[in-house]
Protein backbone atom coordinates (compact mmCIF):
# COMPACT_ATOMS: atom_id res chain seq x y z
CA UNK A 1 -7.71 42.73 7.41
CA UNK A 2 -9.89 40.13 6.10
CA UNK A 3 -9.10 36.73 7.93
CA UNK A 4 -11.85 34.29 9.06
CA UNK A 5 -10.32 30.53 9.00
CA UNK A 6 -12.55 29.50 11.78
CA UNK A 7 -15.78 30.65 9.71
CA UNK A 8 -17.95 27.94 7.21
CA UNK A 9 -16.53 30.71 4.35
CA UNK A 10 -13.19 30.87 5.59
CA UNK A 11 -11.90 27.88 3.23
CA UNK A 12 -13.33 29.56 -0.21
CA UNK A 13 -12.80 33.46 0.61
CA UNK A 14 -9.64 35.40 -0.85
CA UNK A 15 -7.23 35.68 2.23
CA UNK A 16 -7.11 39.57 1.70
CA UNK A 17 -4.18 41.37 3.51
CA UNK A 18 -2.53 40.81 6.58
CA UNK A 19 -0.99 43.52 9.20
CA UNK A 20 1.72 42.30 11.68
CA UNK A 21 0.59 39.87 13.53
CA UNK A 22 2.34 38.24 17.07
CA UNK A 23 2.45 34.67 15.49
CA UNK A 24 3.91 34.93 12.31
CA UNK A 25 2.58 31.02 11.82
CA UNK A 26 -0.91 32.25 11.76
CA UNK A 27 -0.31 33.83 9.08
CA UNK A 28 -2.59 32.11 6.10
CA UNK A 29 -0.61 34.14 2.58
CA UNK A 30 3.17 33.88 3.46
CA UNK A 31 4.50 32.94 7.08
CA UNK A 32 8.36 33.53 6.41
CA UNK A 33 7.46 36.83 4.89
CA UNK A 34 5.06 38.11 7.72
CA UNK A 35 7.84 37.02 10.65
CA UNK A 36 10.22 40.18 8.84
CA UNK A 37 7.56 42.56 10.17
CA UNK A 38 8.03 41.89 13.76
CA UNK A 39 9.97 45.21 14.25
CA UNK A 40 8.19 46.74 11.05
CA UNK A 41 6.76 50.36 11.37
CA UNK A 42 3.46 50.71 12.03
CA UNK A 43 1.52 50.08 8.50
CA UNK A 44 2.86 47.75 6.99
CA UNK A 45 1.72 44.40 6.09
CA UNK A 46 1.68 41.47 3.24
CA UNK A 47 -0.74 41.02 0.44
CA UNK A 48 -1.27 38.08 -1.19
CA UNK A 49 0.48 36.24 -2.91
CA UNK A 50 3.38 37.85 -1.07
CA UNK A 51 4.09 41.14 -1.27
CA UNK A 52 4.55 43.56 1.52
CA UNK A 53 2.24 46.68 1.04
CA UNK A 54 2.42 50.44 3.24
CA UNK A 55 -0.79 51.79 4.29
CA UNK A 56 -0.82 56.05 4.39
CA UNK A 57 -1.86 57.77 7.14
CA UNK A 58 -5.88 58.96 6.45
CA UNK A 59 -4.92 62.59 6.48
CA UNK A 60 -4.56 65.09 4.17
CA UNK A 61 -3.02 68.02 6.48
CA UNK A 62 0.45 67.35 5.21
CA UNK A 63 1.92 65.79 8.29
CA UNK A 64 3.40 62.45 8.71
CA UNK A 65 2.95 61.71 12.34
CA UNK A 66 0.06 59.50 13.95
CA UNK A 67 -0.63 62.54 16.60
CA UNK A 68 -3.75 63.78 16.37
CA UNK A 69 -4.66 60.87 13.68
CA UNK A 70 -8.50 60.95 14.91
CA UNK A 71 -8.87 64.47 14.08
CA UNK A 72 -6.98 64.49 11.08
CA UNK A 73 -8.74 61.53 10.15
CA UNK A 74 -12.59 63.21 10.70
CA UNK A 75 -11.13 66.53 8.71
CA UNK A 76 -10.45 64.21 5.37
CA UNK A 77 -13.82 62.16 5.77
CA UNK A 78 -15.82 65.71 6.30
CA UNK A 79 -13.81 67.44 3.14
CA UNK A 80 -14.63 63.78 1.61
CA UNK A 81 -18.46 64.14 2.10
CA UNK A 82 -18.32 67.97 0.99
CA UNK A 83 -16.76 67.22 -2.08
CA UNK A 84 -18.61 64.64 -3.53
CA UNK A 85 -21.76 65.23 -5.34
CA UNK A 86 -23.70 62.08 -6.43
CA UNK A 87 -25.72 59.99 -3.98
CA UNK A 88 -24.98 59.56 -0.41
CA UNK A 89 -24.59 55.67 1.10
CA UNK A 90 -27.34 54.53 2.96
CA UNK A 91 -27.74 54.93 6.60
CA UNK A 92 -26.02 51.97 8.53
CA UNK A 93 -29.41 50.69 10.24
CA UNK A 94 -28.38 49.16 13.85
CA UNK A 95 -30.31 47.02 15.83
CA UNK A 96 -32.47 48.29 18.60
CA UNK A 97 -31.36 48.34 22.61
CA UNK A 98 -34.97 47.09 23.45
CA UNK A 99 -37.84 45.85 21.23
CA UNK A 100 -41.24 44.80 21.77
CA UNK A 101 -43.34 42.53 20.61
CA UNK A 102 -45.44 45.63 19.00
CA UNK A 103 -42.56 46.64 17.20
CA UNK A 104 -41.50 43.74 15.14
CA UNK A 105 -42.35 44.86 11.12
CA UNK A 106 -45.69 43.10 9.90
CA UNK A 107 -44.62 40.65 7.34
CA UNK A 108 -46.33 37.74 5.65
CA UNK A 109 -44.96 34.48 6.26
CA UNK A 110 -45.14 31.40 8.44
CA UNK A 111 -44.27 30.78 12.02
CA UNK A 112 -44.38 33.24 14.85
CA UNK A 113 -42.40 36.46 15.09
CA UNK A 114 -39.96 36.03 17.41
CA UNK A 115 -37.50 39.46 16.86
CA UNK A 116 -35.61 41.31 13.89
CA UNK A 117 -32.86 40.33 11.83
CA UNK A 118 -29.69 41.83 11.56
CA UNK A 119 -29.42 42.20 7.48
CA UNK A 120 -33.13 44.32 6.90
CA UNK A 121 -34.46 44.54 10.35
CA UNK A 122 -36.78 42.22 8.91
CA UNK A 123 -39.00 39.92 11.17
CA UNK A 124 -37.70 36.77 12.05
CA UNK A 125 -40.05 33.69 12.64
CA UNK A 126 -40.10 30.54 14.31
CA UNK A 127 -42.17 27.86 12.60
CA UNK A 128 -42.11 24.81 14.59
CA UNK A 129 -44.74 23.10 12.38
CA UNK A 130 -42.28 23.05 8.95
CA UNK A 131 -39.55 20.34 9.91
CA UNK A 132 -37.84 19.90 13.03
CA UNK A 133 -40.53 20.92 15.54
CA UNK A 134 -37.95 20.69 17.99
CA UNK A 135 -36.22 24.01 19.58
CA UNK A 136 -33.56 25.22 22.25
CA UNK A 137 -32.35 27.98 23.55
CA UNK A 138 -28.78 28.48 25.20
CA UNK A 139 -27.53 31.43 27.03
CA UNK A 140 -26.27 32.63 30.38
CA UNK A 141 -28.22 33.83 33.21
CA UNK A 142 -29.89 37.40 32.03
CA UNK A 143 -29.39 35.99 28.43
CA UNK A 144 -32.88 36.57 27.70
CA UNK A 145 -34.20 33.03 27.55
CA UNK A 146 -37.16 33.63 29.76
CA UNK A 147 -37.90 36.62 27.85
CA UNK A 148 -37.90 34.74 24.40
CA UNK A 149 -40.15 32.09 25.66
CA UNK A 150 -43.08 34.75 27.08
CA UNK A 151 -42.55 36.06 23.16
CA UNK A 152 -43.34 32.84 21.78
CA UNK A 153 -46.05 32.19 23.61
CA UNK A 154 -47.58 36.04 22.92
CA UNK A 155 -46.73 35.16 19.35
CA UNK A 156 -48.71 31.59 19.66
CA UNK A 157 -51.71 33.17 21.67
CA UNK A 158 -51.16 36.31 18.22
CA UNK A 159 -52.05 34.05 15.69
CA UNK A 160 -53.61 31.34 16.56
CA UNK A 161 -56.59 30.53 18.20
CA UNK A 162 -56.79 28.25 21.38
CA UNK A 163 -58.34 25.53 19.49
CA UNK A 164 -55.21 25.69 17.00
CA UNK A 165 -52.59 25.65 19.77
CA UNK A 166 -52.38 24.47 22.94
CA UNK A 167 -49.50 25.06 25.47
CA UNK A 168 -47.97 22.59 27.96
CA UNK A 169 -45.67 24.82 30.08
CA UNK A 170 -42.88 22.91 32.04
CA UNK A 171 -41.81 26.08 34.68
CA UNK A 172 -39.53 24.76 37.25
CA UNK A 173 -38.66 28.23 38.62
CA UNK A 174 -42.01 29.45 38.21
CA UNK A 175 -40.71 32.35 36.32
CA UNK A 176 -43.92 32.06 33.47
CA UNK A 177 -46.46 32.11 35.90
CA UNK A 178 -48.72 34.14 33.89
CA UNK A 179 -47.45 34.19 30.67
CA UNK A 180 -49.43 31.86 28.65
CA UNK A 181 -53.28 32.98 28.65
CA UNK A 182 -55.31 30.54 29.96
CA UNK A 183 -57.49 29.69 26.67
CA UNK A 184 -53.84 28.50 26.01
CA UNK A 185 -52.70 26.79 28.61
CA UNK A 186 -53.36 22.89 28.58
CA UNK A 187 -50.91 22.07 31.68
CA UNK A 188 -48.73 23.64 33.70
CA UNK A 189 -46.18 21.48 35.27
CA UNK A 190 -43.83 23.57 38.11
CA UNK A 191 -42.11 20.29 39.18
CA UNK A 192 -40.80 17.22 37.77
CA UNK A 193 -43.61 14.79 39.11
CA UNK A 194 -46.18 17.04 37.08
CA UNK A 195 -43.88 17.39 34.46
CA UNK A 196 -44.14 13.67 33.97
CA UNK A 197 -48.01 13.59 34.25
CA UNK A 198 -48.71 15.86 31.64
CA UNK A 199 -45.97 14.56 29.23
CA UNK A 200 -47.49 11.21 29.68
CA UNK A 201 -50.87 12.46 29.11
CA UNK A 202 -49.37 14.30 25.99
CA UNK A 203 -47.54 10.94 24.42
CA UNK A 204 -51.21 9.17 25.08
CA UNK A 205 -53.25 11.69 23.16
CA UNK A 206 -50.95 12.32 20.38
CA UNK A 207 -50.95 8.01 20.36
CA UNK A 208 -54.27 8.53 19.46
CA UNK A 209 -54.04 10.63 17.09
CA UNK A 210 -51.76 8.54 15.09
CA UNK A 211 -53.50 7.05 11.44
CA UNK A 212 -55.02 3.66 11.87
CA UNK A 213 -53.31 0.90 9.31
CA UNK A 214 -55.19 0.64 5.69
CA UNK A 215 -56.25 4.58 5.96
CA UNK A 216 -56.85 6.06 2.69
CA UNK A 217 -54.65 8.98 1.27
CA UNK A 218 -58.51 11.00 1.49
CA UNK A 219 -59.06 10.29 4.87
CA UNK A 220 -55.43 11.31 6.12
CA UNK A 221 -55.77 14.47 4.55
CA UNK A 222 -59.43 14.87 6.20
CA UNK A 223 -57.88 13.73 9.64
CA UNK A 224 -55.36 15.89 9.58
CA UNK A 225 -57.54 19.53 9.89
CA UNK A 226 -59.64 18.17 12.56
CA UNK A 227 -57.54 18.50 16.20
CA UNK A 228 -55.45 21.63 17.11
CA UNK A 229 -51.47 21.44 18.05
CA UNK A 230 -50.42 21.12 21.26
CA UNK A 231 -46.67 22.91 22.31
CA UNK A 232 -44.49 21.95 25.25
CA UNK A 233 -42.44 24.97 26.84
CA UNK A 234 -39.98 23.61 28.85
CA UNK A 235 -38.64 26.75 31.08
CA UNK A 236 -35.04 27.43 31.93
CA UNK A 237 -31.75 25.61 30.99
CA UNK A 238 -31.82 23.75 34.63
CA UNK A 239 -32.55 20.03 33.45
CA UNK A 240 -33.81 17.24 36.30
CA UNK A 241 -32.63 13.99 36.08
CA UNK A 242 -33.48 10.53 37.84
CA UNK A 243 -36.14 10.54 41.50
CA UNK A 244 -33.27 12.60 43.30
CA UNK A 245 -33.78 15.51 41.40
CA UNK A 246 -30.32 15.80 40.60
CA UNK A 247 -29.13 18.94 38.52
CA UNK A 248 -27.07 18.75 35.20
């Protein structure tokens, strides 16, 4: 069944076929027609525009009873395979339990590698110097977001050098100590009071480097290559808020 109206495709994609379903007013191809198949046998459905369609059983042992059906249904795909003689379909290629840094696919491109995607187990990169250069991560507790930020920074510290890039890590829990090399690191910041600091001493250097008025087109391009990038790392969902330290 092919039903997504929740999805950004939802609106322009054929609505496909629909089996019974417990609320016939979900139904998105005929809603008086799919409330007949409350007590229907198991199978059948409505197509669109509105028709009602029986699927067969995926056997071909000659009975007509669901018993068995996941044998019966592994006997038909095996005599399927055996009997057909032009090229096999490609391998479904799943992503991995566990990857390393080490084993994301070398790839040209921009950013820093950051994992695999699911289409080509491809390399996926983060480039916070092309647009928005600003990035969060959500997830629950074991999520993984304290893993993703020690493979940004390894990816940083991979291909850049320290004059390039410069790391401001923001680690509340102290759960990066370590993680950025030390070439790398311009600040680290394990409460809010040196959080602060260093921010502040972050908004007054990149003040400066900020193009005086009646600069030429020459000398902003000229500027521009002379001082590295610096990145804050803010660690952990757990935001501070206000001199109490109140959580959010």
């Amino acid at each position: 069944m092919d039903r997504d109206p929740t999805g950004a495709q939802g609106q322009h994609r054929h609505p496909g076929i629909e089996l019974r379903l417990n609320d016939a007013g979900e139904s998105e191809i005929n809603r008086r027609l799919a409330a007949r198949l409350a007590r229907a046998v198991p199978g059948r459905g409505v197509a669109a525009p509105g028709a009602y369609f029986q699927l067969v059983l995926p056997r071909l042992d000659g009975r007509e009873t669901a018993e068995a059906l996941y044998e019966a249904q592994s006997d038909t795909i095996a005599k399927l395979a055996a009997a057909w003689a032009g090229p096999g379909a490609p391998a479904v290629r799943m992503l991995p339990d566990r990857l390393s840094l080490s084993g994301i696919p070398q790839s040209a491109g921009t950013g820093r590698p950051i994992g695999i995607a699911e289409a080509d187990l491809g390399a996926v990169r983060l480039d916070l110097t092309a647009g928005d250069p600003c990035f969060l991560v959500y997830g629950d507790a074991g999520s993984g977001k304290t893993t993703f930020l020690r493979t940004l920074v390894a990816g940083v510290a991979a291909t850049a050098t320290a004059w390039d890039a410069r790391i401001l890590l923001v680690d509340y829990r102290r759960s990066m100590l370590g993680a950025v090399p030390e070439d790398y690191l311009a600040a680290y910041a394990p409460d809010l009071t040196a959080a602060g600091a260093y921010v502040q001493q972050l908004c007054e250097n990149l003040a400066e480097r900020l193009p005086p008025p009646g600069i030429t087109a020459q000398q902003l391009a000229a500027a521009r290559g002379g001082r590295g990038r610096t990145s804050t790392c803010w660690s952990r969902t757990t935001t501070w808020s206000g001199p109490a330290r109140s959580r959010r």
